[in-house]
C-alpha atoms as a PDB file:
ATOM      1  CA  UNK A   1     -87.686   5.772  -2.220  1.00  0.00           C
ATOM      2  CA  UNK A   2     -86.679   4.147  -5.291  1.00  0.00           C
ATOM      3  CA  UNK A   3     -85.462   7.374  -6.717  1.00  0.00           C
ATOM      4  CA  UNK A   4     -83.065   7.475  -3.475  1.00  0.00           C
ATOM      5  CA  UNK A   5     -82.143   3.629  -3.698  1.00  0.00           C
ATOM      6  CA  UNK A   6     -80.659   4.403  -7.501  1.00  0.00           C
ATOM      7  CA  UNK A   7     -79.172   7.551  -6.604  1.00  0.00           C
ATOM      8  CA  UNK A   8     -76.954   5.913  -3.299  1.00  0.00           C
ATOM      9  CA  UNK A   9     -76.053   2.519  -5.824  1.00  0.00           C
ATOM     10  CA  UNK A  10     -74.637   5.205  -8.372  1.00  0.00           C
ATOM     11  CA  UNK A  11     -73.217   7.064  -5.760  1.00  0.00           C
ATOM     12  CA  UNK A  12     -71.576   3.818  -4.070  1.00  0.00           C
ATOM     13  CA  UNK A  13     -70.734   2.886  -8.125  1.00  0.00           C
ATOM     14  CA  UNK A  14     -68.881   5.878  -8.464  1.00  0.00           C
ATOM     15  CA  UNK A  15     -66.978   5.840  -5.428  1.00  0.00           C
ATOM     16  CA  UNK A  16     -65.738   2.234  -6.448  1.00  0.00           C
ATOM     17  CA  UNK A  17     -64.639   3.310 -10.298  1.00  0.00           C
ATOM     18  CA  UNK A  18     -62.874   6.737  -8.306  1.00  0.00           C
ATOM     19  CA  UNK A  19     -61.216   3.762  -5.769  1.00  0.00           C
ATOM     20  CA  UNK A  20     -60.052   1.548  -8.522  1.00  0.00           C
ATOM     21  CA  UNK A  21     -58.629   4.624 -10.194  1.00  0.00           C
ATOM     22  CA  UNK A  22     -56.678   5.838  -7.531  1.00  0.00           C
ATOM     23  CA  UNK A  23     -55.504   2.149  -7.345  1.00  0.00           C
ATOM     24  CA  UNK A  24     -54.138   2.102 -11.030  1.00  0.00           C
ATOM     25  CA  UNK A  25     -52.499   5.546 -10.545  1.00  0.00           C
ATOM     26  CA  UNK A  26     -50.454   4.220  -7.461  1.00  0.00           C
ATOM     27  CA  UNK A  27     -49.732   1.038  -9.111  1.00  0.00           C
ATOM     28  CA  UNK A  28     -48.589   3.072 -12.378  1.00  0.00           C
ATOM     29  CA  UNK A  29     -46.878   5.516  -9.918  1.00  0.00           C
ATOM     30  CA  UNK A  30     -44.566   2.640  -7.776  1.00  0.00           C
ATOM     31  CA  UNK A  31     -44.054   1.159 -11.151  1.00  0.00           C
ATOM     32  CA  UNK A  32     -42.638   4.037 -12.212  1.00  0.00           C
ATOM     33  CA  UNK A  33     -40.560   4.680  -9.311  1.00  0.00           C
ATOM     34  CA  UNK A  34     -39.534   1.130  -9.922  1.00  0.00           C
ATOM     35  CA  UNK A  35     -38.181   1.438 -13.731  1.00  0.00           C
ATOM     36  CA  UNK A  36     -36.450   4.571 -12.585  1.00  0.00           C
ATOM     37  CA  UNK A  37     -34.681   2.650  -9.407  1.00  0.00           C
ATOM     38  CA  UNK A  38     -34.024   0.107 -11.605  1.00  0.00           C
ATOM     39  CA  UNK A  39     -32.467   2.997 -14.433  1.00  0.00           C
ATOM     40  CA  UNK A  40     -29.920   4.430 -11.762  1.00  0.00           C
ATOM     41  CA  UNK A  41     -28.653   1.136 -10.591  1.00  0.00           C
ATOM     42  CA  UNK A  42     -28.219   0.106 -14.462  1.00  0.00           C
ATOM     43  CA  UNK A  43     -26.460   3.213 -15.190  1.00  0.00           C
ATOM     44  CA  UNK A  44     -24.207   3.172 -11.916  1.00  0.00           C
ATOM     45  CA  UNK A  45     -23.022  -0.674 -12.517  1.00  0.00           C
ATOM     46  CA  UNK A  46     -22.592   0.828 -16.286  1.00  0.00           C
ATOM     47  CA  UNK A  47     -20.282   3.698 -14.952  1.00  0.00           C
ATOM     48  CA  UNK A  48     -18.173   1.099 -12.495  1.00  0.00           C
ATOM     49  CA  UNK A  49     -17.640  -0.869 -15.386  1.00  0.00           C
ATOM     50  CA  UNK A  50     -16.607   1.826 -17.755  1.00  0.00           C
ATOM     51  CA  UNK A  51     -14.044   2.623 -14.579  1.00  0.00           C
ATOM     52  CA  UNK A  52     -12.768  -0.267 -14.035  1.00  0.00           C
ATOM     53  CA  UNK A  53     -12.064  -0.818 -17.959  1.00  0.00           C
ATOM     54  CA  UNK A  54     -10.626   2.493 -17.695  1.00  0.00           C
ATOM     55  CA  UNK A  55      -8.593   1.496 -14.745  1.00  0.00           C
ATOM     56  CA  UNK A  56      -7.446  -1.529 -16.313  1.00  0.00           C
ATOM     57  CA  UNK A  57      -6.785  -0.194 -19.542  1.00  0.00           C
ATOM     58  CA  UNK A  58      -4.164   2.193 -17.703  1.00  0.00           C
ATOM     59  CA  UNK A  59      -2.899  -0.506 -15.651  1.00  0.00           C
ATOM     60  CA  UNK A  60      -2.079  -2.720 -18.438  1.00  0.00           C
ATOM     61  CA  UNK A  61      -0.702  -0.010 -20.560  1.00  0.00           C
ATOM     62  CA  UNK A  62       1.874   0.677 -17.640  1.00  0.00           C
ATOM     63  CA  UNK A  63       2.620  -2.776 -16.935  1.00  0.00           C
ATOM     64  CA  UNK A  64       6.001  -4.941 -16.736  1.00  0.00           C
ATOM     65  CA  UNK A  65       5.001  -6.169 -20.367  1.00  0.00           C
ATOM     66  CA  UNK A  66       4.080  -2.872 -21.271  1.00  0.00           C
ATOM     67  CA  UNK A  67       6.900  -1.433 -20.499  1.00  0.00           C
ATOM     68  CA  UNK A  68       9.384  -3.944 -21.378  1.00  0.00           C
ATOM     69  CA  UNK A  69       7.561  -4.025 -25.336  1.00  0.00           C
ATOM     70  CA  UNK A  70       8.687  -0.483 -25.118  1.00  0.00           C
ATOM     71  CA  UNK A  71      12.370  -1.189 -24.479  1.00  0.00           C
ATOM     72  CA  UNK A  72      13.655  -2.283 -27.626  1.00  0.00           C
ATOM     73  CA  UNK A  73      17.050  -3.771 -25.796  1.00  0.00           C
ATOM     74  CA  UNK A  74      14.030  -6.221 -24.641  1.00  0.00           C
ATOM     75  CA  UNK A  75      12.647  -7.477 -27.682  1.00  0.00           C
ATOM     76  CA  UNK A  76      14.390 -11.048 -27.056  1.00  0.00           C
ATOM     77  CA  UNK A  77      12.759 -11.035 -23.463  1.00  0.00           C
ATOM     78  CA  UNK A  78       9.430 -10.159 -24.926  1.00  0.00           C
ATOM     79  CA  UNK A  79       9.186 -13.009 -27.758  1.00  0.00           C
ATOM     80  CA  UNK A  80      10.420 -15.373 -25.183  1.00  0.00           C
ATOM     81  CA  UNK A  81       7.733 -14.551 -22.782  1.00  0.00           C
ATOM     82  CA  UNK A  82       4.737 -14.768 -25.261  1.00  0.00           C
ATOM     83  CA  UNK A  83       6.066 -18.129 -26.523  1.00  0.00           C
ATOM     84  CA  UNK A  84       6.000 -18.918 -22.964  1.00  0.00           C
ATOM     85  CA  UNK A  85       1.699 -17.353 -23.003  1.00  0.00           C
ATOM     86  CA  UNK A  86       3.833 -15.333 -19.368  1.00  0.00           C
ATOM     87  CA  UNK A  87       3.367 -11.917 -20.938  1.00  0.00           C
ATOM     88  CA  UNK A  88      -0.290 -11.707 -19.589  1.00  0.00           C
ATOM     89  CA  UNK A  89       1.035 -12.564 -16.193  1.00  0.00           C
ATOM     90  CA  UNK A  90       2.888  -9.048 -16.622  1.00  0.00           C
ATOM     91  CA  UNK A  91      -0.114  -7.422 -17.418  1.00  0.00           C
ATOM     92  CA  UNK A  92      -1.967  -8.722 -14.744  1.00  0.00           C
ATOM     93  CA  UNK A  93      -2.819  -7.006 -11.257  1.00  0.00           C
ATOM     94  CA  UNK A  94      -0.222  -7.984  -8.776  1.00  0.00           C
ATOM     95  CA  UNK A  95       3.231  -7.204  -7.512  1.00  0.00           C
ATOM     96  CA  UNK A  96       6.557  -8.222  -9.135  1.00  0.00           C
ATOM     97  CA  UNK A  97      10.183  -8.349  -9.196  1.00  0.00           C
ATOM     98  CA  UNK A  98      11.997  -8.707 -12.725  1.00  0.00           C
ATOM     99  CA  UNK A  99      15.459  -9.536 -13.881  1.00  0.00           C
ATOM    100  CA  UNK A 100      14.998  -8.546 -17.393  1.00  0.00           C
ATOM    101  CA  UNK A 101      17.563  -9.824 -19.488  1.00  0.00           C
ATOM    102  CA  UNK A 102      19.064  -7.950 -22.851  1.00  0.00           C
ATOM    103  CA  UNK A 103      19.099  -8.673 -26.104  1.00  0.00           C
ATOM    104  CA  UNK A 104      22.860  -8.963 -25.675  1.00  0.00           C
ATOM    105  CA  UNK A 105      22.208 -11.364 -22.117  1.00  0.00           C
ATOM    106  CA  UNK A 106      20.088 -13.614 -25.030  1.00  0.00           C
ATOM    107  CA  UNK A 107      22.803 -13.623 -27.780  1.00  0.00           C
ATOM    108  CA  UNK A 108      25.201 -14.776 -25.108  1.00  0.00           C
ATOM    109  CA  UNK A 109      22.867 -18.500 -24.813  1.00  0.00           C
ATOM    110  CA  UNK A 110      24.180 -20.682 -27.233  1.00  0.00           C
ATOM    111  CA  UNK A 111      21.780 -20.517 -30.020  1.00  0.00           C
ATOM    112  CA  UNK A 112      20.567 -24.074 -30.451  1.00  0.00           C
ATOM    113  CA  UNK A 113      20.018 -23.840 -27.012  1.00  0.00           C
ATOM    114  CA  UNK A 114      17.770 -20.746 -26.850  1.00  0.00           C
ATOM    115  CA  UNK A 115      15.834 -22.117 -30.273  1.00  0.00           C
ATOM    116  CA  UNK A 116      15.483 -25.312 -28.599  1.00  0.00           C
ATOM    117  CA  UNK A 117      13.739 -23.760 -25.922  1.00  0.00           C
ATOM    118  CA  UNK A 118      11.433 -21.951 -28.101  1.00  0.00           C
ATOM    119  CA  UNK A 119       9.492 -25.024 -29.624  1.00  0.00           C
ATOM    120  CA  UNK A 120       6.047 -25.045 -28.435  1.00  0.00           C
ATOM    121  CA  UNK A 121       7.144 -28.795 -26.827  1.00  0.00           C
ATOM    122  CA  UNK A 122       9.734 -27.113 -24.303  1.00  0.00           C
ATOM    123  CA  UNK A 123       6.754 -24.198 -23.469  1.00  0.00           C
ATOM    124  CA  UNK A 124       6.993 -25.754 -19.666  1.00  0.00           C
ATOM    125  CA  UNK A 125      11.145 -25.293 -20.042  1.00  0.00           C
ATOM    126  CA  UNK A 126      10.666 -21.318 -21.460  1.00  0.00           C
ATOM    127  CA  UNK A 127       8.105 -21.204 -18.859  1.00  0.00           C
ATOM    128  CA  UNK A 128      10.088 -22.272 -15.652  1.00  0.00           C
ATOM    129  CA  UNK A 129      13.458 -20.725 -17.170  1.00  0.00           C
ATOM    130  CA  UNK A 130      11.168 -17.364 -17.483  1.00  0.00           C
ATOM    131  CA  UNK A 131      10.157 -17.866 -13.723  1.00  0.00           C
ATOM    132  CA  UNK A 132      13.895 -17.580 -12.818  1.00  0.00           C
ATOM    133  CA  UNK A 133      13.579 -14.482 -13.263  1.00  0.00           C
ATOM    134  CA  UNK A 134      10.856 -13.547 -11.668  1.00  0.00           C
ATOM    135  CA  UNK A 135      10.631 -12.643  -7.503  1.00  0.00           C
ATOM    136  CA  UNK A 136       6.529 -12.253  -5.998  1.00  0.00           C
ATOM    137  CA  UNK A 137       6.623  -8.922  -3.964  1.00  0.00           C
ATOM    138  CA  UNK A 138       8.055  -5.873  -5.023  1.00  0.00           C
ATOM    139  CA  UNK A 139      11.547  -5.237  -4.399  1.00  0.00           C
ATOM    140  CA  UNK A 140      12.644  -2.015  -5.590  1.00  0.00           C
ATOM    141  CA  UNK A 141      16.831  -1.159  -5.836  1.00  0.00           C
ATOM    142  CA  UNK A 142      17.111   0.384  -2.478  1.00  0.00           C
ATOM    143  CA  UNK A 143      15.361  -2.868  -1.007  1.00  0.00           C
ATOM    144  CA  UNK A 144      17.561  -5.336  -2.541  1.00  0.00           C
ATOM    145  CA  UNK A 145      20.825  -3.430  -1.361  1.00  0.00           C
ATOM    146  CA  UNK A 146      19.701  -2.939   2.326  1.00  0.00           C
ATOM    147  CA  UNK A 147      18.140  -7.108   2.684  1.00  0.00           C
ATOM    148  CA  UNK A 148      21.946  -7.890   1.021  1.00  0.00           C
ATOM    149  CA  UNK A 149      23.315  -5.833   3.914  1.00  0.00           C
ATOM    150  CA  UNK A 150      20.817  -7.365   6.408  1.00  0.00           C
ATOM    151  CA  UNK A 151      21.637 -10.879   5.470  1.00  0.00           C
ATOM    152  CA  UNK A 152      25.232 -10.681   5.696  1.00  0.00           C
ATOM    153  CA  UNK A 153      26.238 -10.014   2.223  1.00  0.00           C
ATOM    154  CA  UNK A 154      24.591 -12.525   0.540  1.00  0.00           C
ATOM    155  CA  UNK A 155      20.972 -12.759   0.312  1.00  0.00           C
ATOM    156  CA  UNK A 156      19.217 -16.106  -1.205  1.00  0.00           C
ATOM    157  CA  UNK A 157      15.583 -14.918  -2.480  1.00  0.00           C
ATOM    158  CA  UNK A 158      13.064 -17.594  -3.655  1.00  0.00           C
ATOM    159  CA  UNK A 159      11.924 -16.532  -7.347  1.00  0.00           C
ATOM    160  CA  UNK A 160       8.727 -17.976  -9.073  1.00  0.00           C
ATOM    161  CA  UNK A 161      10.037 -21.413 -10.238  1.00  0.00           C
ATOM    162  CA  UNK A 162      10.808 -22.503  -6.747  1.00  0.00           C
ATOM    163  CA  UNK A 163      14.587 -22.043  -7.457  1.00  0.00           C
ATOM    164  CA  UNK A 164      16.884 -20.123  -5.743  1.00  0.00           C
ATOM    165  CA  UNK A 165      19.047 -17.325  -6.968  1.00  0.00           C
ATOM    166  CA  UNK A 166      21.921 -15.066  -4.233  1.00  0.00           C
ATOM    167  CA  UNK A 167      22.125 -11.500  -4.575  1.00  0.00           C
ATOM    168  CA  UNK A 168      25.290  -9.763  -3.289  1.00  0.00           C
ATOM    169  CA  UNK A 169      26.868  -6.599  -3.794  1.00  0.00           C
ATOM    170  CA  UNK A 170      29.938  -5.336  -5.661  1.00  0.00           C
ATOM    171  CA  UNK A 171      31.369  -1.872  -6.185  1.00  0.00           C
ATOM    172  CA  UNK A 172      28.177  -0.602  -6.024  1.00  0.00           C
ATOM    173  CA  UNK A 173      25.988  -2.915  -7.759  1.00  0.00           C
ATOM    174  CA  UNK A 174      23.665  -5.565  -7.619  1.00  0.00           C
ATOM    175  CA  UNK A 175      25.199  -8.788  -8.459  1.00  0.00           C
ATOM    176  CA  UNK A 176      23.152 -12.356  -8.670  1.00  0.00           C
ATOM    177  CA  UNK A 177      24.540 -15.710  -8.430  1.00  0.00           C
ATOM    178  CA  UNK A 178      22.164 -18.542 -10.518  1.00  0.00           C
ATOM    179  CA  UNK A 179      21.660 -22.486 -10.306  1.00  0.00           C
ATOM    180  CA  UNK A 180      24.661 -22.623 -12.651  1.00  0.00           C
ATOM    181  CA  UNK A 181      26.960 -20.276 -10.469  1.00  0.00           C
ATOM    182  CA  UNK A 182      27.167 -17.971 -13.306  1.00  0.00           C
ATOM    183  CA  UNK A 183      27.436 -14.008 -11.961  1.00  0.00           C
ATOM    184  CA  UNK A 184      24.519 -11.699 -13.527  1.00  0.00           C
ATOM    185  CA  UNK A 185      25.028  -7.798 -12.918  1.00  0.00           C
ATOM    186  CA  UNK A 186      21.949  -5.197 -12.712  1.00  0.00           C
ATOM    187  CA  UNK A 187      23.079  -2.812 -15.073  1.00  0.00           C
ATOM    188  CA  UNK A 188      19.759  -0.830 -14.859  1.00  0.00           C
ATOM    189  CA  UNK A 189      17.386  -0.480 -11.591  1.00  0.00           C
ATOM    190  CA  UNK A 190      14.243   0.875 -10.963  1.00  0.00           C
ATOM    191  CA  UNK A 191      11.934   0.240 -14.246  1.00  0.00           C
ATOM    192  CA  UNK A 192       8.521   0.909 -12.288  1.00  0.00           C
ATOM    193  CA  UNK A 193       5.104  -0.741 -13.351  1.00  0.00           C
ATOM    194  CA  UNK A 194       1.758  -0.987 -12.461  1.00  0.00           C
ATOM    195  CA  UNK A 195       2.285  -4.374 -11.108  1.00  0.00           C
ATOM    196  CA  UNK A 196       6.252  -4.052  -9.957  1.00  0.00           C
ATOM    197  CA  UNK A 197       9.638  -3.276 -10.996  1.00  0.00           C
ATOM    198  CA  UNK A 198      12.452  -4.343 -13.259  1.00  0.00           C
ATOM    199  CA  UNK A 199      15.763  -4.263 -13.291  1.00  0.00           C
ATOM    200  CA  UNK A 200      17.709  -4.650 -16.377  1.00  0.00           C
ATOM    201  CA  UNK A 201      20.239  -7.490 -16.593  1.00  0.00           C
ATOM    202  CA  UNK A 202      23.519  -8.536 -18.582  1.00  0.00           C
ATOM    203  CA  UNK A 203      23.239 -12.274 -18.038  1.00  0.00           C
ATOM    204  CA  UNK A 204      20.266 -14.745 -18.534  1.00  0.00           C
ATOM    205  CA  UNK A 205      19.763 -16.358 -15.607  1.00  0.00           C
ATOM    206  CA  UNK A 206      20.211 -20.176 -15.539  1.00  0.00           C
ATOM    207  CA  UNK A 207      18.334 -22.501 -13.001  1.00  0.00           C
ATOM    208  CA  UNK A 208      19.047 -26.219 -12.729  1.00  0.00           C
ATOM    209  CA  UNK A 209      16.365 -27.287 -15.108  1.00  0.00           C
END
């Protein structure tokens, strides 16, 4: 009887070390499954990050800063608008309308003027004079000619300052009216970007300041 007794506790002994077993091999098993859920979600944030660096990387490299660093006749434009810490604006996501001025439209500012400007003390000056230039929204040359035509002839357009400039039309091109009344021509349309469009002007635009 005794004999029977021991066998059964082993028995029962057994059973529980065989239970406790199977215990540890699920818990090891879901832990596994675990650290391997946990490996595909770190490797799929890892691969939308990697895209949208990529994606970024493109957009910024096709920007309205991008591409107006490319165009030497810009070079004025550029300096101007990374005194005025702007260029990163025209890198950034979003949708914009340029007047890019030449490196001729600069030379025509009187100098003291324009090197006045560029002091670190008239930043919110460069800034707002920069802004003058700028429209929110996307307006590409086709746009601007048929809103002129829609308006009467004369189309006032809110730019980024909070000043107004006037497009018209005249023998076939783009003409804008600033603060000053001075008379800006497009003299190249259509500059796409990432985040817009510019079109190339002859004139710096002016706004009351």
């Amino acid at each position: 009887m005794k004999l029977k007794t021991i066998v059964m506790s082993m028995a029962v002994v057994a059973m529980l070390f065989a239970s406790c077993d199977d215990s540890k091999k699920k818990e090891a098993e879901m832990q596994a499954q675990e650290e391997m859920r946990m490996q595909r979600e770190s490797d799929s944030l890892m691969q939308l990050e990697e895209a949208n660096k990529a994606q970024m990387a493109d957009m910024e490299a096709n920007s309205i800063a991008a591409k107006a660093m490319a165009n030497s006749d810009l070079s004025t434009l550029v300096s101007a608008l990374q005194a005025a810490d702007m260029a990163q604006t025209l890198k950034a996501e979003g949708d914009y309308t340029v007047f890019a001025p030449t490196n001729e439209a600069f030379s025509k500012v009187p100098k003291a003027t324009l090197d006045n400007l560029m002091m670190p003390e008239n930043k919110a000056k460069l800034q707002s004079l920069l802004q003058y230039h700028v429209l929110q929204g996307k307006m590409n040359a086709a746009d601007v000619v048929a809103k002129i035509k829609e308006a009467g002839g004369k189309l006032d357009v809110t730019t980024m300052n909070g000043e107004t400039i006037t497009l018209s039309e005249k023998d076939g091109k783009v003409m804008i009216k600033d603060a000053k009344g001075n008379m800006a021509t497009v003299t190249s349309a259509d500059m796409d970007a990432s985040n817009g469009v510019v079109h190339v002007v002859d004139k710096v635009l002016m706004p009351k300041m």
